[in-house]
C-alpha atoms as a PDB file:
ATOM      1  CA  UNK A   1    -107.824 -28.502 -77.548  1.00  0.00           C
ATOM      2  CA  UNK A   2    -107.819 -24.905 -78.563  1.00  0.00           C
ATOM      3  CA  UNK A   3    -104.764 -24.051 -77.033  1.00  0.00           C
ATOM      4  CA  UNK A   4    -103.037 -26.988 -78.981  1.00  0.00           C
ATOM      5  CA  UNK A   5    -105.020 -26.050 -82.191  1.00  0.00           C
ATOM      6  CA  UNK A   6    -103.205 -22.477 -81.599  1.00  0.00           C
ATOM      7  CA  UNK A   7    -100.043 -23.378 -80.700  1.00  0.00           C
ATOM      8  CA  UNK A   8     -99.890 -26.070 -84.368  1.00  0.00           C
ATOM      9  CA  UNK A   9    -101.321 -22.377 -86.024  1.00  0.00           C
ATOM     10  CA  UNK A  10     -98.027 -20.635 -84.955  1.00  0.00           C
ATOM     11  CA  UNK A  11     -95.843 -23.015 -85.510  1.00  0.00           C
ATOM     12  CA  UNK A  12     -96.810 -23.078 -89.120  1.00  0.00           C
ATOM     13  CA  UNK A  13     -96.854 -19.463 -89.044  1.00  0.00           C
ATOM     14  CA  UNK A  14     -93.330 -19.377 -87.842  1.00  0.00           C
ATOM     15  CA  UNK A  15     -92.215 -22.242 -90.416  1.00  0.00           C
ATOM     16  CA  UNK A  16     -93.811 -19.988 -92.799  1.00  0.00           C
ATOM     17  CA  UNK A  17     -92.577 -16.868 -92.300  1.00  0.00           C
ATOM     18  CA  UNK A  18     -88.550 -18.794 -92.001  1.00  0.00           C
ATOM     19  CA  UNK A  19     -89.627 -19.979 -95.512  1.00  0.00           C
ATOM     20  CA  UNK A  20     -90.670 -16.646 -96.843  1.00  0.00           C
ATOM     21  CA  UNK A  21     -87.876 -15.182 -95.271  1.00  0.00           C
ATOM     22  CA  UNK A  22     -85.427 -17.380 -96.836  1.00  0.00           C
ATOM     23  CA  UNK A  23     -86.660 -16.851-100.452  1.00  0.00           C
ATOM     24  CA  UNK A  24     -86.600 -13.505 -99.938  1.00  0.00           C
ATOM     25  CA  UNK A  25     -83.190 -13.752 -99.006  1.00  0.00           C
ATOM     26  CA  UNK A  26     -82.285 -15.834-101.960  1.00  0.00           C
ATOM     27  CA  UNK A  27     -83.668 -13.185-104.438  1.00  0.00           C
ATOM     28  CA  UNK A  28     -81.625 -10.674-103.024  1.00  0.00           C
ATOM     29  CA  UNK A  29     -78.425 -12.675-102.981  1.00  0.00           C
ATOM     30  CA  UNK A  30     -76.827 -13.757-106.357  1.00  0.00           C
ATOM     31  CA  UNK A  31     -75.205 -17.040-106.718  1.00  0.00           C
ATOM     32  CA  UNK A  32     -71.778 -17.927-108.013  1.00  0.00           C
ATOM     33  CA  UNK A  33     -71.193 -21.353-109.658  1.00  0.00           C
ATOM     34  CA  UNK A  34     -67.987 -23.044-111.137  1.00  0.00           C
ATOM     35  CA  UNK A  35     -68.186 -25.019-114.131  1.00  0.00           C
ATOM     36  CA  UNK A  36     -65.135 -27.383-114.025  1.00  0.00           C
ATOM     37  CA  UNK A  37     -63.436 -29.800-116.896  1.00  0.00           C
ATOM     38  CA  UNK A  38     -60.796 -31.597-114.649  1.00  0.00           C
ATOM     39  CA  UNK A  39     -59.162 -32.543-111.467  1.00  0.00           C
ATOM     40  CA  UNK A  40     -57.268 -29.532-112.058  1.00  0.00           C
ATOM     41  CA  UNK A  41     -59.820 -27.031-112.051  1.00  0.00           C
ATOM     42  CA  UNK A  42     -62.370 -28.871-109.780  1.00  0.00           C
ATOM     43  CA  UNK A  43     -59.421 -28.810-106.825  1.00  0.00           C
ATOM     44  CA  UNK A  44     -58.283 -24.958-107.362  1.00  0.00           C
ATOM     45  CA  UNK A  45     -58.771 -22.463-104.968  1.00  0.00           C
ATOM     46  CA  UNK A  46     -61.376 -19.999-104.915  1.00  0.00           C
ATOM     47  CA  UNK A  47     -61.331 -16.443-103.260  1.00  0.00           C
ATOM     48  CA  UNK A  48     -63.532 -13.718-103.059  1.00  0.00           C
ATOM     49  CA  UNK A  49     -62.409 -10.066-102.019  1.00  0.00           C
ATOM     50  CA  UNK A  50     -59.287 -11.268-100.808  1.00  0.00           C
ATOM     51  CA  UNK A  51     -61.057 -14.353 -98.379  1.00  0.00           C
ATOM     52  CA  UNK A  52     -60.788 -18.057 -99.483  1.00  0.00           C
ATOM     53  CA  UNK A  53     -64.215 -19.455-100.017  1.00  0.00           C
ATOM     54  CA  UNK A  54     -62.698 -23.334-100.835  1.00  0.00           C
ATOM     55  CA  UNK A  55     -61.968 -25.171-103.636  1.00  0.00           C
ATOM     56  CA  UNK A  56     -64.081 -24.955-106.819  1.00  0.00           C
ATOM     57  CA  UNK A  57     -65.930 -28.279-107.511  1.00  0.00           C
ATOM     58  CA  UNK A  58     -67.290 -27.715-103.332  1.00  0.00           C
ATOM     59  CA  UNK A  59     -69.360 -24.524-103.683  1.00  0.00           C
ATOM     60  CA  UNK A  60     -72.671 -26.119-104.358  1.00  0.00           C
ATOM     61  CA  UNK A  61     -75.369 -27.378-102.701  1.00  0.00           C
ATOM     62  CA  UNK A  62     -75.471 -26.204 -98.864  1.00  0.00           C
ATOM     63  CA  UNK A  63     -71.689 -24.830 -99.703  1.00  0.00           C
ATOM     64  CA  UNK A  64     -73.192 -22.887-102.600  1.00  0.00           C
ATOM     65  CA  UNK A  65     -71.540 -19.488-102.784  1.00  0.00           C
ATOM     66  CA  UNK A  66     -73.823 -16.689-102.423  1.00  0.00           C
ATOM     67  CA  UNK A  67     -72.965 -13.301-102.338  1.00  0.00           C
ATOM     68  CA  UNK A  68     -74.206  -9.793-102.236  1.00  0.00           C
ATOM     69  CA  UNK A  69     -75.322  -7.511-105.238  1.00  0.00           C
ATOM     70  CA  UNK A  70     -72.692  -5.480-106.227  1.00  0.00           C
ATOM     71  CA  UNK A  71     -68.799  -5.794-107.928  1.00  0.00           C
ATOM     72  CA  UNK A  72     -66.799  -8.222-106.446  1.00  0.00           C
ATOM     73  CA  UNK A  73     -62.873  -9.798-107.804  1.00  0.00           C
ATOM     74  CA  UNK A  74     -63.323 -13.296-108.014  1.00  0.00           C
ATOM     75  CA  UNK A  75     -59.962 -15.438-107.761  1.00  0.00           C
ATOM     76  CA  UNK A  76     -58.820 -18.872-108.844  1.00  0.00           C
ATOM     77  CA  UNK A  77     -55.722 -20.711-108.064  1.00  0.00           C
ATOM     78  CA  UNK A  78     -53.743 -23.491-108.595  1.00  0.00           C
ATOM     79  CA  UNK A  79     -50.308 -24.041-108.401  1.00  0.00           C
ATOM     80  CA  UNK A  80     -48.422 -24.442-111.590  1.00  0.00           C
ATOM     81  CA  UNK A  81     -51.041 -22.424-113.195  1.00  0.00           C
ATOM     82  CA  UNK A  82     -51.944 -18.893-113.775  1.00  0.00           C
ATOM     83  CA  UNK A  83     -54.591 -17.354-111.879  1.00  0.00           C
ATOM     84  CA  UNK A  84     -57.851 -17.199-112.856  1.00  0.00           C
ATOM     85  CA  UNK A  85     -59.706 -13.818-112.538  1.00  0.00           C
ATOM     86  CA  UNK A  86     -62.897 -12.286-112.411  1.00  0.00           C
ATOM     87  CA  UNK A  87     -65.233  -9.053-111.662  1.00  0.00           C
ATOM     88  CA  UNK A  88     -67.824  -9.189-112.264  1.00  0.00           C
ATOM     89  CA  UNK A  89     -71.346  -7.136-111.165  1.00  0.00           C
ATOM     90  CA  UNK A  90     -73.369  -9.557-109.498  1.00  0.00           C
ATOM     91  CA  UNK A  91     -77.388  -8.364-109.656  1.00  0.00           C
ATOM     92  CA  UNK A  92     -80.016  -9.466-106.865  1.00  0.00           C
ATOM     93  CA  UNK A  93     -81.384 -13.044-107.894  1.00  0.00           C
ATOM     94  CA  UNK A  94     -78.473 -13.315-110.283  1.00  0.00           C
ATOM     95  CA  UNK A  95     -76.766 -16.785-110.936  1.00  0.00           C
ATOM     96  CA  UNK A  96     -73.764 -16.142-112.180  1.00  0.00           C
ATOM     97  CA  UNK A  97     -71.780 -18.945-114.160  1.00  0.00           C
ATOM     98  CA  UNK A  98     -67.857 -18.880-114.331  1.00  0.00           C
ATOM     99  CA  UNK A  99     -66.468 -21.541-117.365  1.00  0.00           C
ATOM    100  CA  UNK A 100     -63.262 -22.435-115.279  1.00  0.00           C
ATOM    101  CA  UNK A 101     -60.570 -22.244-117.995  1.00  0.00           C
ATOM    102  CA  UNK A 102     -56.853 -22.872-116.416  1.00  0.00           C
ATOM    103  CA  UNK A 103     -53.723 -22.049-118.235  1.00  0.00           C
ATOM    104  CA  UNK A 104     -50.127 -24.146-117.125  1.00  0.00           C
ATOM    105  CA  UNK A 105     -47.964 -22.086-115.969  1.00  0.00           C
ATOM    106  CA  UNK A 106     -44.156 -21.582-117.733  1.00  0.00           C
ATOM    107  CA  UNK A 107     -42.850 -22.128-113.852  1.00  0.00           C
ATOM    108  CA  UNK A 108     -41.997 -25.680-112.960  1.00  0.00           C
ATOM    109  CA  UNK A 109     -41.030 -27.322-109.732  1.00  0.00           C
ATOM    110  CA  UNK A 110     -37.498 -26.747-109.199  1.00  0.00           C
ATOM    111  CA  UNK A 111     -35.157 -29.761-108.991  1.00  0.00           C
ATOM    112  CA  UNK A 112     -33.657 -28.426-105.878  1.00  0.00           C
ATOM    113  CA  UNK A 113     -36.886 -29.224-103.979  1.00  0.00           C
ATOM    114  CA  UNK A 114     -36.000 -32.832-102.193  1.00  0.00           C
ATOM    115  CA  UNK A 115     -37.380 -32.185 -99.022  1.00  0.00           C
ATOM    116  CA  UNK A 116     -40.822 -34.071 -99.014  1.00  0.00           C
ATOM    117  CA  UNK A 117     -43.397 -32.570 -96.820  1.00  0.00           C
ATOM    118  CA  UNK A 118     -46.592 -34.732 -95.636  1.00  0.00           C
ATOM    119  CA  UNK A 119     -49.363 -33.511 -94.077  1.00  0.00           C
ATOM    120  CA  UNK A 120     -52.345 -34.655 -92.374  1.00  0.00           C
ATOM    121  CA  UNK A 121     -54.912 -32.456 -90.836  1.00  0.00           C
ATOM    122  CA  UNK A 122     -58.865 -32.343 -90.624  1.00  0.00           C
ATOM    123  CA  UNK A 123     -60.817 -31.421 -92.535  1.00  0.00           C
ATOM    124  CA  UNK A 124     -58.843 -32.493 -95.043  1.00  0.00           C
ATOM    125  CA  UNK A 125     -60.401 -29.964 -97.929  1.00  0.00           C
ATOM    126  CA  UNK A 126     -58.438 -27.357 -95.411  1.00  0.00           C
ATOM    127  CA  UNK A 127     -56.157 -24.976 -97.832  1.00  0.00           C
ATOM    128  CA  UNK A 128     -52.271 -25.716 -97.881  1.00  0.00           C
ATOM    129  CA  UNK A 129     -50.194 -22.654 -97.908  1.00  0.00           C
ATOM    130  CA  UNK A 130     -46.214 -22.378 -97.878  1.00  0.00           C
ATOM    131  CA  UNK A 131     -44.587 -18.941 -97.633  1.00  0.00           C
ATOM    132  CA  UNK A 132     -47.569 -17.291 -98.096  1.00  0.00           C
ATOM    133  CA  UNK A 133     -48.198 -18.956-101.462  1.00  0.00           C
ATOM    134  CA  UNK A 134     -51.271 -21.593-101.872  1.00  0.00           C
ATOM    135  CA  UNK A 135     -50.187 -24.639-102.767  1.00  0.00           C
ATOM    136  CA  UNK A 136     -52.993 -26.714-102.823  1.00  0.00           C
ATOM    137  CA  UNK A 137     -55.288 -29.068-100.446  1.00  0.00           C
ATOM    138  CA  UNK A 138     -54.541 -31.278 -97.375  1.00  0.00           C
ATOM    139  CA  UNK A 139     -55.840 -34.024 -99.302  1.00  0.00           C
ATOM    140  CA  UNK A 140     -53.400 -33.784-101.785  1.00  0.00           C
ATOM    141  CA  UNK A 141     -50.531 -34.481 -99.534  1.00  0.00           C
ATOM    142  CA  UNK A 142     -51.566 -37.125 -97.062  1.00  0.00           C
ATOM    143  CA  UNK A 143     -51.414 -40.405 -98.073  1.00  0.00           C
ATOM    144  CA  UNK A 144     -49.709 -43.284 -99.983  1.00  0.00           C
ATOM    145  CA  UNK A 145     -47.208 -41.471-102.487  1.00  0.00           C
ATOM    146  CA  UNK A 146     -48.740 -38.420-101.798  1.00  0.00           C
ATOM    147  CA  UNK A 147     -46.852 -35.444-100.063  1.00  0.00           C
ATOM    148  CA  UNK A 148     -45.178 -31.888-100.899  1.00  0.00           C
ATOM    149  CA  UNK A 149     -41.737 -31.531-102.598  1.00  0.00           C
ATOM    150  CA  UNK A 150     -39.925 -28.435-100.876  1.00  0.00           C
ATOM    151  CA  UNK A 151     -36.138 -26.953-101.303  1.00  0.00           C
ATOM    152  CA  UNK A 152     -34.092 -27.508 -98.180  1.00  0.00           C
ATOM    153  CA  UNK A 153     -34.611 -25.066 -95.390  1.00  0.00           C
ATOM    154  CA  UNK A 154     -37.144 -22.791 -93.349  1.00  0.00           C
ATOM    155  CA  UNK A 155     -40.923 -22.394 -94.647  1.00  0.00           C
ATOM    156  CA  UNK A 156     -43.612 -21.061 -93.044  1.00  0.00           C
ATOM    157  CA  UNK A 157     -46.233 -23.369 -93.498  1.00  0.00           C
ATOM    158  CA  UNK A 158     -50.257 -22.160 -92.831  1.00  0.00           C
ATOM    159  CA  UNK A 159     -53.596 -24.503 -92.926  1.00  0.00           C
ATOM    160  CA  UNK A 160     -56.711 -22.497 -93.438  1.00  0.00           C
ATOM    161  CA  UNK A 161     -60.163 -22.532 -94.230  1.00  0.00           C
ATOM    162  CA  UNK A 162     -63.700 -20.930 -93.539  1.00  0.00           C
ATOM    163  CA  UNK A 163     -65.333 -21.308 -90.225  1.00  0.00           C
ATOM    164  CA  UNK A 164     -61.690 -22.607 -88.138  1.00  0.00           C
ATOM    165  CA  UNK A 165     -59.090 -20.875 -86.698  1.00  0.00           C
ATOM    166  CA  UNK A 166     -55.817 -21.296 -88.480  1.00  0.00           C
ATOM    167  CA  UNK A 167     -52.746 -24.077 -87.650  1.00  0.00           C
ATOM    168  CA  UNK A 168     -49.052 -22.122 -88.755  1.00  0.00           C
ATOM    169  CA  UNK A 169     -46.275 -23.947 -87.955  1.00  0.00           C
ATOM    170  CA  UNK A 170     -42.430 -23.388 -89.408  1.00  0.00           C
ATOM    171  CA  UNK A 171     -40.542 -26.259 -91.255  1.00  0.00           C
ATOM    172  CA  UNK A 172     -36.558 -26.674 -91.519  1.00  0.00           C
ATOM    173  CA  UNK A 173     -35.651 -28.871 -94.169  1.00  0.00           C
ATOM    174  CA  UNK A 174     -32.642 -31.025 -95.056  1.00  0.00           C
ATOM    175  CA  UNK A 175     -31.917 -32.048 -98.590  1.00  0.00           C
ATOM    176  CA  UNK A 176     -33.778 -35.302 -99.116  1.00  0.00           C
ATOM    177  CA  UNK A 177     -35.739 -35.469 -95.480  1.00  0.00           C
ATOM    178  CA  UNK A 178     -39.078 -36.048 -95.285  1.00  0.00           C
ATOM    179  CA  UNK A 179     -41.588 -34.706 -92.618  1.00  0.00           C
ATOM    180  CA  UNK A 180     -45.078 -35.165 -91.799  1.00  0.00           C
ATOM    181  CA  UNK A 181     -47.597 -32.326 -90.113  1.00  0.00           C
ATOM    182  CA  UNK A 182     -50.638 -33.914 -88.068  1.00  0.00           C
ATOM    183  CA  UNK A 183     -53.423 -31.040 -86.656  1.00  0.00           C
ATOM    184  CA  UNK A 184     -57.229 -30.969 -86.446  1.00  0.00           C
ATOM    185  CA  UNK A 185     -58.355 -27.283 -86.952  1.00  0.00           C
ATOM    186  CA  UNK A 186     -60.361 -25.550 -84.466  1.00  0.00           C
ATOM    187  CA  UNK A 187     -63.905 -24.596 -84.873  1.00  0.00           C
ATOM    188  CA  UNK A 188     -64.067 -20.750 -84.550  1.00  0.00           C
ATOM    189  CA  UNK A 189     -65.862 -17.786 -86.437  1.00  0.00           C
ATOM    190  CA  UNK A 190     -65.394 -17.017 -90.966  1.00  0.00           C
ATOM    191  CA  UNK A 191     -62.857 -14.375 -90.549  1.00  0.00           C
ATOM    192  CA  UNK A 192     -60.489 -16.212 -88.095  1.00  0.00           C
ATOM    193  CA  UNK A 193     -59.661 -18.271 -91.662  1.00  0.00           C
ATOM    194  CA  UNK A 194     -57.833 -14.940 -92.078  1.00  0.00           C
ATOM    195  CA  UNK A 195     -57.881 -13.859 -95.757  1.00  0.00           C
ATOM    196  CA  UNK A 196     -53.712 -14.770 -96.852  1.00  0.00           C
ATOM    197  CA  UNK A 197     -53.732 -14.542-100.429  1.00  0.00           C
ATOM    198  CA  UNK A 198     -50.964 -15.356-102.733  1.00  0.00           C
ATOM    199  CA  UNK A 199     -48.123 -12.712-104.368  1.00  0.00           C
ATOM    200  CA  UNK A 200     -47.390 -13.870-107.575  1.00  0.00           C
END
């Protein structure tokens, strides 16, 4: 009976200390949080120091992005609309609010681009990129009337995201053909995600 007695003390003891450990952890790590306005802003991009986090309206709850005390360049992109930038100096404990503000961008599609390019991959909140530019979600081109209008000939094509090894594949395009990508990403460690960032 006293061993059992004991063994329920240091359990507790144990669930304790995790506890106390884990608040102390969240007062030395600030928090980042997106405030978002439309399907727009809530879908784009987000990257920290170079690495893509995921999208905006995602990094909450047990996604919530944390980070450590200190300067750090905060990214946001969509395509068809500027980039979104930030640096600021995060303190311990700190949440930090960004007001998500996107601009259009002057640069349309071009109406050279009649290759249509579908792709289906898991998970499907996986970043799309295409010639090292990001482009936008797997979601947002798999489906009915959903899919990616390209220019005829190669692209590199890349699907990335935290926590899975990347899928990069090359595409060849005729004028007015239409492909489809299928993959399932690979479990593997944050930095295998690789940190490809757009050149504007």
């Amino acid at each position: 009976m006293l061993g059992r007695f004991t063994s329920l003390l240091t359990i507790a003891a144990f669930l304790l200390g995790a506890a106390s450990f884990s608040f102390a952890e969240n007062q030395v790590l600030a928090e980042v949080r997106f405030e978002t306005h439309n399907r727009a802003e809530k879908t784009a991009g987000v990257w920290v120091d170079g690495q893509y986090m995921g999208y905006a309206k995602e990094l909450k709850g047990n996604k919530k992005l944390l980070l450590m005390p200190g300067k750090h360049e905060i990214v946001v992109r969509q395509p068809w609309y500027k980039d979104y930038e930030d640096q600021p100096v995060l303190e311990p404990g700190q949440v930090y609010t960004i007001n998500l503000s996107l601009e259009k961008d002057a640069l349309t599609p071009t109406k050279q681009a009649t290759g249509e390019l579908k792709i289906s991959a898991t998970p499907d909140r996986a970043a799309v990129f295409v010639d090292n530019q990001f482009t936008g979600h797997v979601s947002e081109f798999d489906g009915v009337g959903k899919a990616m209008l390209l220019t005829p000939g190669r692209h590199q094509v890349r699907i990335a995201l935290p926590g899975y090894l990347p899928f990069e594949t090359v595409v060849d395009l005729r004028p007015h053909q239409k492909l489809k990508i299928e993959t399932a990403l690979v479990k593997g460690s944050v930095t295998d995600s690789g940190s490809l960032v757009s050149q504007n």
